[in-house]
Protein backbone atom coordinates (compact mmCIF):
# COMPACT_ATOMS: atom_id res chain seq x y z
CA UNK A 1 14.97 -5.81 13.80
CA UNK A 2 16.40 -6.45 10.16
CA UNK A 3 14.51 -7.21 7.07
CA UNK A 4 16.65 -7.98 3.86
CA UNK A 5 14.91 -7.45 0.68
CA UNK A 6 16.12 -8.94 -2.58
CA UNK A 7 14.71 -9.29 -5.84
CA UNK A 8 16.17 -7.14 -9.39
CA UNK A 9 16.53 -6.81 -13.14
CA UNK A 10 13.73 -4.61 -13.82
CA UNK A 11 11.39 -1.54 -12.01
CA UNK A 12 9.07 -4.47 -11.91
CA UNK A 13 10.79 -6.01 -9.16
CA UNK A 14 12.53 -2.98 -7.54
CA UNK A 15 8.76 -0.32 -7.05
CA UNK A 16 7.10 -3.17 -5.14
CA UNK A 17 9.81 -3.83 -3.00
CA UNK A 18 9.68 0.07 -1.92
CA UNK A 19 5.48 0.03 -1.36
CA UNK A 20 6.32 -2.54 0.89
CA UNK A 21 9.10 -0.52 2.81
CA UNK A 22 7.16 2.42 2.89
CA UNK A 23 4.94 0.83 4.71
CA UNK A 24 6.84 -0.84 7.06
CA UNK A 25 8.13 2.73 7.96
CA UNK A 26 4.60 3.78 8.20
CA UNK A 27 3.94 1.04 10.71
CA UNK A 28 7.42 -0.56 12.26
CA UNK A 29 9.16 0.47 15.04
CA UNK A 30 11.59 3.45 14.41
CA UNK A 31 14.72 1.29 14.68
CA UNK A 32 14.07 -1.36 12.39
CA UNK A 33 16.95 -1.47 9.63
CA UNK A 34 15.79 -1.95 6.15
CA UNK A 35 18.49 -3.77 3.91
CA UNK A 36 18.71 -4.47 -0.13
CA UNK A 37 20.81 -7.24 -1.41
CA UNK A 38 20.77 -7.62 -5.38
CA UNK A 39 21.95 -6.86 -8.43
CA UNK A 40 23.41 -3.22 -9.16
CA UNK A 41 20.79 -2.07 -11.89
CA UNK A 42 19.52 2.05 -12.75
CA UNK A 43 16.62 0.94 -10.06
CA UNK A 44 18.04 -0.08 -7.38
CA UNK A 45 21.01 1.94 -7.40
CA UNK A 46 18.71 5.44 -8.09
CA UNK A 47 15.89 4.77 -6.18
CA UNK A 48 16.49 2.69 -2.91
CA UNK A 49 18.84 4.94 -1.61
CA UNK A 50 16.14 7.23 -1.29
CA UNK A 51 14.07 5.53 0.90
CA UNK A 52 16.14 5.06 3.24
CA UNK A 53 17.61 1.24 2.19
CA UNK A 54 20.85 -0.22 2.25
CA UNK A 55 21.92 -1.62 -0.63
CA UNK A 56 24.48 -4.49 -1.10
CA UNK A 57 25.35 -5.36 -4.25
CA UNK A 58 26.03 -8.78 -5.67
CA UNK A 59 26.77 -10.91 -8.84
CA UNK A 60 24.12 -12.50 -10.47
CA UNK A 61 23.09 -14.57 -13.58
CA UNK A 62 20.14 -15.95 -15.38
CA UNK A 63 19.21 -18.42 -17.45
CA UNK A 64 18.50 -17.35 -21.18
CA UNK A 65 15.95 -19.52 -22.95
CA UNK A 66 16.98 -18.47 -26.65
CA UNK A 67 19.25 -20.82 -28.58
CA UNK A 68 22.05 -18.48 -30.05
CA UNK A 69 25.86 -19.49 -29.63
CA UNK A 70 26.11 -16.05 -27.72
CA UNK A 71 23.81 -17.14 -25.15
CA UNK A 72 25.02 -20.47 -24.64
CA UNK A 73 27.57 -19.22 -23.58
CA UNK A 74 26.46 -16.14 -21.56
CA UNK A 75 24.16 -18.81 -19.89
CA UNK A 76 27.44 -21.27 -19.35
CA UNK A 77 29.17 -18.05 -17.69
CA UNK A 78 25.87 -17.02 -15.19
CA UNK A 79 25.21 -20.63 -14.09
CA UNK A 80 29.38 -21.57 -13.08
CA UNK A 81 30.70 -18.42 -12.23
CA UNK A 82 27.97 -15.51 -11.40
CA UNK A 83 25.80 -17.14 -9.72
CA UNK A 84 28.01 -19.20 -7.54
CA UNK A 85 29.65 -15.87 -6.64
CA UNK A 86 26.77 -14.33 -6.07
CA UNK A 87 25.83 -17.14 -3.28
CA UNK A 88 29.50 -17.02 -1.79
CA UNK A 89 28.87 -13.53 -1.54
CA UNK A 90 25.15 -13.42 -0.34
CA UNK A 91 26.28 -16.00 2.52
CA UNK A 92 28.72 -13.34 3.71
CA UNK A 93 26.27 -10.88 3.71
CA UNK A 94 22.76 -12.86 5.36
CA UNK A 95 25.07 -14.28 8.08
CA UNK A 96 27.20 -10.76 9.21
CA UNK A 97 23.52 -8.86 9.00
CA UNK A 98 21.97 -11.60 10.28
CA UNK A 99 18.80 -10.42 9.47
CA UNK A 100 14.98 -11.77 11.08
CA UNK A 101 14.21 -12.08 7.90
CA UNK A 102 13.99 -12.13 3.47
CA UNK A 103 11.38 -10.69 1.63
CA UNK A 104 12.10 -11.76 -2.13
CA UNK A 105 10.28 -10.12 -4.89
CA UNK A 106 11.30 -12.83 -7.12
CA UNK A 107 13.49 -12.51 -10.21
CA UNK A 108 17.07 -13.94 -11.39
CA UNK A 109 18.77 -11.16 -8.78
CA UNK A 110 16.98 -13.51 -5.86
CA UNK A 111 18.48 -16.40 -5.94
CA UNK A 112 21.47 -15.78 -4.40
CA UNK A 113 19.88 -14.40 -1.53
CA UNK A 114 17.42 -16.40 -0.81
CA UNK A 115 19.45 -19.79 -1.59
CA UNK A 116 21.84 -18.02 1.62
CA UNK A 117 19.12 -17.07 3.63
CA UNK A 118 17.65 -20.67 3.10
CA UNK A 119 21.11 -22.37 3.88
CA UNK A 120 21.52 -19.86 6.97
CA UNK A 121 17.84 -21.08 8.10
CA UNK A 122 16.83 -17.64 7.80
CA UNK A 123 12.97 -17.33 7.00
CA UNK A 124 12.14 -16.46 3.73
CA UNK A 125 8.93 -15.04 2.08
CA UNK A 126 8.25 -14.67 -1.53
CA UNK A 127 6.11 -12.55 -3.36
CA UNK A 128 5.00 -13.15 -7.02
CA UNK A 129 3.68 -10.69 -9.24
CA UNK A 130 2.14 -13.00 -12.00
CA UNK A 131 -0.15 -15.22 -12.48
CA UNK A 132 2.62 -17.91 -14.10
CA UNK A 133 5.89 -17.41 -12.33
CA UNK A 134 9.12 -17.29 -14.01
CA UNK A 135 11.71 -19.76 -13.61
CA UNK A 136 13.51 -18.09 -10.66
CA UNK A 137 10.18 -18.05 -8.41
CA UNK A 138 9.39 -21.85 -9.37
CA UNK A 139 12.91 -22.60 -7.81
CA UNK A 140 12.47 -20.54 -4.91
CA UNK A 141 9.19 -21.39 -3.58
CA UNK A 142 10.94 -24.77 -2.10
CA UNK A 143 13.22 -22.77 -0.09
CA UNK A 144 9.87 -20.46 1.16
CA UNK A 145 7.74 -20.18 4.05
CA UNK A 146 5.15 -18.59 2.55
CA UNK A 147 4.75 -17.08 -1.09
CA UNK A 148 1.96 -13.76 -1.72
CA UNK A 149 0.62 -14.31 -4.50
CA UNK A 150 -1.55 -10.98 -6.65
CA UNK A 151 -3.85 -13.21 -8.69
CA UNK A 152 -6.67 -15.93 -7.12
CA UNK A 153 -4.88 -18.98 -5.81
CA UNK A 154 -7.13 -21.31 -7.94
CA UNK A 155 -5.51 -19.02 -11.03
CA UNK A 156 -1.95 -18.90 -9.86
CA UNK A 157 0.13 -22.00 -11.57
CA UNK A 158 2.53 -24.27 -9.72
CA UNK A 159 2.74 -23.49 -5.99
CA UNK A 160 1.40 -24.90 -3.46
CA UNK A 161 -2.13 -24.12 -2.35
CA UNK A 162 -1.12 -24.05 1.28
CA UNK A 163 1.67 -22.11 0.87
CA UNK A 164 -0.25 -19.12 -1.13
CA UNK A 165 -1.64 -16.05 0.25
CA UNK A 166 -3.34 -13.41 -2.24
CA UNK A 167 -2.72 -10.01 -1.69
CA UNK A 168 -2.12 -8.68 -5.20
CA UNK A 169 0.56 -6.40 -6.20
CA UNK A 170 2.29 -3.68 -3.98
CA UNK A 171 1.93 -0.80 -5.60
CA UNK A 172 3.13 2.67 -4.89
CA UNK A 173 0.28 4.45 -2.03
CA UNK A 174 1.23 7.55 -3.97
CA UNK A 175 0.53 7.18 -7.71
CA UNK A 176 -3.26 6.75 -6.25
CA UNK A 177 -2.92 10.80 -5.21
CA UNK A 178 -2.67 12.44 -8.18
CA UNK A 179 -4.00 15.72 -8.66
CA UNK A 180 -6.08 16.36 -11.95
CA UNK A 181 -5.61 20.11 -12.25
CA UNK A 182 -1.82 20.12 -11.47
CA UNK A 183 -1.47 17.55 -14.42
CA UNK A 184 -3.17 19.96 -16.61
CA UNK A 185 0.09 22.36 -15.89
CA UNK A 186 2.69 19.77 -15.90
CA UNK A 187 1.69 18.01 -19.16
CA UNK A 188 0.00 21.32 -20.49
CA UNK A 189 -3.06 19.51 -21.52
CA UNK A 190 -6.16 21.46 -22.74
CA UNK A 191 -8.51 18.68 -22.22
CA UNK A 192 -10.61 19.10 -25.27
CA UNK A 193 -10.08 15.69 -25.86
CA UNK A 194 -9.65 12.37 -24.05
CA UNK A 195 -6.51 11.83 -22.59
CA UNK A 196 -4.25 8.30 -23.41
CA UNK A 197 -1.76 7.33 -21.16
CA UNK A 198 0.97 4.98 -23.30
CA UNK A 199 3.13 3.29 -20.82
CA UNK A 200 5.41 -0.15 -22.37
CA UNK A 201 6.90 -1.12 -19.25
CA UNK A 202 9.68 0.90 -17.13
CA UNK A 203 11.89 0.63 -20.06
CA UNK A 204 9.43 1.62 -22.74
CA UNK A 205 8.17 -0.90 -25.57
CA UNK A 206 9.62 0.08 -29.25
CA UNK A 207 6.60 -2.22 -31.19
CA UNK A 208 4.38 -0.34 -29.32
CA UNK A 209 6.13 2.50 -29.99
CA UNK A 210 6.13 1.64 -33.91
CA UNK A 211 2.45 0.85 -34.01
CA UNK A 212 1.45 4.60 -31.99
CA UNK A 213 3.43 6.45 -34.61
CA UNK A 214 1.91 4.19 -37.59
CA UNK A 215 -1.36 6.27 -36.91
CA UNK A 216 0.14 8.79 -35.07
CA UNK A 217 -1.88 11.67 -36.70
CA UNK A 218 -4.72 10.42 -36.85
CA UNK A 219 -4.88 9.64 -32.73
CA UNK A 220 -4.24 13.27 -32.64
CA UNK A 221 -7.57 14.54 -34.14
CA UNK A 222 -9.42 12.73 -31.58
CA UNK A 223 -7.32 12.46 -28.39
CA UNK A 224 -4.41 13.65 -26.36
CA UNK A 225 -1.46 11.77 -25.59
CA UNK A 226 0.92 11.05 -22.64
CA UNK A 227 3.58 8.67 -23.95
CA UNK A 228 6.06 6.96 -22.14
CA UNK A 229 8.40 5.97 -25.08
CA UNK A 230 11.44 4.26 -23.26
CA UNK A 231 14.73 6.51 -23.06
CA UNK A 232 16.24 4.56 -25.64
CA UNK A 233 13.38 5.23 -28.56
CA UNK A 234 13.00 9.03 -27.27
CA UNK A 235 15.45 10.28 -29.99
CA UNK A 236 14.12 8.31 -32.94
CA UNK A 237 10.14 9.15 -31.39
CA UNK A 238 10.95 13.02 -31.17
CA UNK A 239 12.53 12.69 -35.21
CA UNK A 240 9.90 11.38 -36.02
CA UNK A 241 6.91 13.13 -35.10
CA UNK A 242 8.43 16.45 -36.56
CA UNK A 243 8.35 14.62 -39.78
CA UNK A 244 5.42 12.93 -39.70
CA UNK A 245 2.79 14.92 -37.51
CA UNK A 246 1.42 18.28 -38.84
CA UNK A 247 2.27 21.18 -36.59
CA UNK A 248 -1.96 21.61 -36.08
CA UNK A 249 -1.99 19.12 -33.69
CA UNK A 250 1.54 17.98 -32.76
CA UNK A 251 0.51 20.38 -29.16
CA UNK A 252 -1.65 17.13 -28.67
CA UNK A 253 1.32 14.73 -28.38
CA UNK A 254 3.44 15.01 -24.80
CA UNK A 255 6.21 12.19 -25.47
CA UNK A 256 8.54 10.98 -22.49
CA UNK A 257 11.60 8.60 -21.99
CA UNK A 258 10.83 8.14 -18.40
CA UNK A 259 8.21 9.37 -16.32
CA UNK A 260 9.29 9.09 -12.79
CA UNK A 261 6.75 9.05 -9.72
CA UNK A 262 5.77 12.20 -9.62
CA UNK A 263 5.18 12.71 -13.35
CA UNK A 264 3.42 9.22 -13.50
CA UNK A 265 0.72 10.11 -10.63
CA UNK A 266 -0.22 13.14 -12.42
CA UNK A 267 -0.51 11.32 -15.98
CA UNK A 268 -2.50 8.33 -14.41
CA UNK A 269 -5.01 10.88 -12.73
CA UNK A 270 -5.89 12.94 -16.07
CA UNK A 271 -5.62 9.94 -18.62
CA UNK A 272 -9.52 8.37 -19.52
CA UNK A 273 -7.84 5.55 -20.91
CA UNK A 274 -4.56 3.22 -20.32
CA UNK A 275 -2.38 1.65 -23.27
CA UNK A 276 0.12 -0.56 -21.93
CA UNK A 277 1.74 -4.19 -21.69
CA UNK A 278 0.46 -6.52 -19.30
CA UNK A 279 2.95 -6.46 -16.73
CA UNK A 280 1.38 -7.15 -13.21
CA UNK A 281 2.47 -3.87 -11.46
CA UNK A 282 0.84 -1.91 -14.12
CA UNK A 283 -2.40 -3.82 -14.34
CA UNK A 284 -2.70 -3.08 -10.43
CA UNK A 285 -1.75 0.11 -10.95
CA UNK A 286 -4.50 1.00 -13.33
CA UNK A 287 -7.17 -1.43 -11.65
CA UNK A 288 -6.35 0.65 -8.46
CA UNK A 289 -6.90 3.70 -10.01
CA UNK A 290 -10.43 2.36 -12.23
CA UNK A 291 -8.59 3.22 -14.99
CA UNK A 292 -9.85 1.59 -18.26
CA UNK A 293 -7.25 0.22 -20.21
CA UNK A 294 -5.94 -1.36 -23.69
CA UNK A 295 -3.46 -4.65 -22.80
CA UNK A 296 -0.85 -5.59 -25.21
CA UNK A 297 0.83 -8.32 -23.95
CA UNK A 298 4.70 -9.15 -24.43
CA UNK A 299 4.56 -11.96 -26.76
CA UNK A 300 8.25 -13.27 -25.50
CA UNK A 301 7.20 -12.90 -21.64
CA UNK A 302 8.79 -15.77 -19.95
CA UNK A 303 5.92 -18.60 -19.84
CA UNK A 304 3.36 -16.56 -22.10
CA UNK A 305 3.03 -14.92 -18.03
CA UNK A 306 1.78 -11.40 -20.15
CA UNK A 307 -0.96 -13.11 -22.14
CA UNK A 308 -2.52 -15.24 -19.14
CA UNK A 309 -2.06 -11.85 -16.61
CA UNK A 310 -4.17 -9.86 -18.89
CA UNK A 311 -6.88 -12.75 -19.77
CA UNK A 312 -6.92 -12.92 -16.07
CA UNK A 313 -7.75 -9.26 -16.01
CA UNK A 314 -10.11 -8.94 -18.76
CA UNK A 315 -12.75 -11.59 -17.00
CA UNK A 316 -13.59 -8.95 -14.87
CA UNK A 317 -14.35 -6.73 -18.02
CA UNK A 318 -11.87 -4.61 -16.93
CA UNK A 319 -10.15 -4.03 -20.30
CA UNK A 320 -9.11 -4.43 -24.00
CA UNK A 321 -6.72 -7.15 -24.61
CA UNK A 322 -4.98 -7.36 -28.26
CA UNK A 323 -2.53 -9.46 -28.78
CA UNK A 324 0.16 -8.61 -31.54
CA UNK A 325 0.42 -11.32 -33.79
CA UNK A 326 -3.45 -10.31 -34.66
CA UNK A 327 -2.67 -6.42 -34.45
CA UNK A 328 -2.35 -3.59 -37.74
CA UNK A 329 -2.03 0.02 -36.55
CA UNK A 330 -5.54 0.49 -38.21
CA UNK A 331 -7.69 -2.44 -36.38
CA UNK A 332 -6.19 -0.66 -33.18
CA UNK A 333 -7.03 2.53 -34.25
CA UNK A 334 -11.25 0.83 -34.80
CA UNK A 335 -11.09 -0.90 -31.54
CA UNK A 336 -9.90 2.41 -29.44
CA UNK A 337 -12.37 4.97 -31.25
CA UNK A 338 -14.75 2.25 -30.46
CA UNK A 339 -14.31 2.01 -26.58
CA UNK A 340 -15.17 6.03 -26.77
CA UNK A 341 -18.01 5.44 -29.07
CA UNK A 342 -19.72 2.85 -27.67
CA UNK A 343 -19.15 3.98 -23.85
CA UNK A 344 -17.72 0.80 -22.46
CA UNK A 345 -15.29 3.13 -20.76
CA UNK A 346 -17.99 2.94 -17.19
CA UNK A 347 -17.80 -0.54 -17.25
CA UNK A 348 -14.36 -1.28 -17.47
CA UNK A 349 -13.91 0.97 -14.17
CA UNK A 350 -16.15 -0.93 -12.68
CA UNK A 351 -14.80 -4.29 -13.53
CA UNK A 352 -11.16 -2.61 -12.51
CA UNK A 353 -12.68 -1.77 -9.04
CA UNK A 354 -13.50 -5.27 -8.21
CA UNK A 355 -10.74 -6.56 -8.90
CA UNK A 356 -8.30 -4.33 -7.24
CA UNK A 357 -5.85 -4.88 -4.57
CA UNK A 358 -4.90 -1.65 -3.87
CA UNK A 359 -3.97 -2.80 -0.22
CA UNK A 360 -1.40 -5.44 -1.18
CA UNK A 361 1.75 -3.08 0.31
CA UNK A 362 -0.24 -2.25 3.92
CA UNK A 363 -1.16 -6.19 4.39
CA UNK A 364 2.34 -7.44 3.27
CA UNK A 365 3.96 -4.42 5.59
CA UNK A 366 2.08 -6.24 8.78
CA UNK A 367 2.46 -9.44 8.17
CA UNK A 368 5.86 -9.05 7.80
CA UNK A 369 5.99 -6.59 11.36
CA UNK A 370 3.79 -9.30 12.91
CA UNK A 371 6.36 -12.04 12.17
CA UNK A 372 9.06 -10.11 13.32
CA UNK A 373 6.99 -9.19 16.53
């Protein structure tokens, strides 16, 4: 048996497709080949390799929604030259694998793939993470058989209702293993105070980044922080919190570029409280792990998807949103001391734990190995 996977341009895209193959490994017969057509990006080329996919690499393009000379042209490049390629290349690969079938986790590094596997009459299944898909998924749900969906069908925009299956988001089985003690030693924590995890997405989030070191000293009289800055804001973050955070409690700050698996398990299982955008994989991360959490969504998130994924979220009174065209470091810094002060840290774990999906890999995986049965 041969599955292809496809999907690329961000970890968002890539770490669900490998919950979903580490299940099927789990579960699958021993000989089924696992395959990875896409883009060449830092995720797929680092960490698919690993686990035991083959990757293919293709062209690709996207479509750039912002109104600048450079892009119109960029845009004029992807749409008559990438991704034709990328099809041309794609129908090379789908038909010489010949593979039972595509599992697409959506993105502009799909549609080549799935436009192949579609024209090759290979079955395709789609997965979206949000609760308004982007402009690749929209196309690619007419070329589907079925689409899993992580938020309630009634919630999810455009598709189909008889095409939908809710599962949530595949996350990782082993960021929900973290070990509380052994994250003490890794991050050298004292756990005096509460511990904030700051994630901004797998490639970090500099206005987050700006509005954390705003009030920066202050956050370290009361709490301890894990902060996942981005590798391309770790210089300036390191600079600057020699200059502006006195040595007393600078031990309380534990900055990162990147905080692989490993790192990221320990950090989730320690932290009391989550600070992040409102990506899906992270909101099922944390509701997985009844983490209670701050959302600050991406204003520039294709279709406002960021804004409407944490709203969805926050009905279960399962966090914080704040959105950052209302946001000063200083009304942040009121509404987190409050969530300690008034205790409405137990009921945002509880609102998490209903509406987790921390299964979404394992029922994808069988689905997928009772198709190909």
């Amino acid at each position: 048996m041969k599955v292809v996977f496809t999907g690329g341009g961000t970890g968002g895209h890539v770490f669900p497709i490998i919950a979903v193959v580490r299940e099927m490994k789990k579960k699958g017969p021993s000989n089924t080949e696992l395959i990875y057509i896409g883009p060449k990006d830092e995720y797929s080329q680092e960490a698919l390799p690993k686990e035991g996919i083959r990757p293919y690499y293709i062209f690709s393009g996207k479509l750039r929604r912002y109104f600048s000379i450079p892009d119109i042209f960029l845009n004029i490049a992807d749409i008559f030259f990438k991704i034709p390629v990328g099809i041309i290349q794609s129908l090379s690969l789908v038909f010489f694998i010949a593979p039972d079938l595509i599992f697409s986790k959506g993105g502009y590094g799909s549609i080549p793939v799935v436009v192949a596997g579609w024209l090759l009459g290979v079955p395709v299944f789609l997965h979206e993470s949000d609760i308004v898909p982007g402009l690749a998924n929209k196309l690619l749900s007419k070329l589907s058989s079925e689409i899993f969906v992580s938020f309630p069908v009634k919630e999810t925009e455009y598709f189909p209702l008889k095409k939908m299956i809710q599962v949530g988001t595949p996350i990782r089985e082993e960021l929900l293993n973290g070990d509380a003690e052994k994250a003490k030693e890794i991050f050298k924590l004292k756990k005096e105070n509460p511990v904030i995890l700051i994630l901004g997405g797998s490639q970090g989030s500099q206005r987050i980044n700006e509005l954390i070191m705003e009030i920066l000293p202050d956050l370290l009289n009361k709490f301890e922080i894990i902060h996942q800055t981005g590798v391309k804001d770790f210089p300036r973050i390191q600079r600057e919190v020699l200059a502006l955070v006195p040595e007393p409690v600078r031990k309380n700050y534990h900055p990162f570029a990147f905080l692989p698996e490993e790192q990221l398990k320990q950090a989730y299982s320690l932290s009391d409280c989550v600070i992040s955008r409102a990506g899906s994989g992270t909101i099922f991360e944390i509701a997985a792990l009844r983490k209670p959490s701050v959302l600050i969504p991406l204003p520039e998130s294709a279709q406002n998807h960021q804004v409407k994924n944490a709203y969805a979220y926050a009905r279960y009174n399962a966090c914080l949103v704040l959105e950052e065209g209302n946001l000063s470091p200083h009304f942040f810094l009121e509404k987190l001391n409050n969530l300690f002060l008034y205790n409405y840290l137990q009921e945002m774990k509880v609102g998490a734990e209903k509406f987790a999906k921390p299964r979404a890999a394992d029922v994808i995986a069988r689905y997928l190995l009772e198709f190909l049965e």
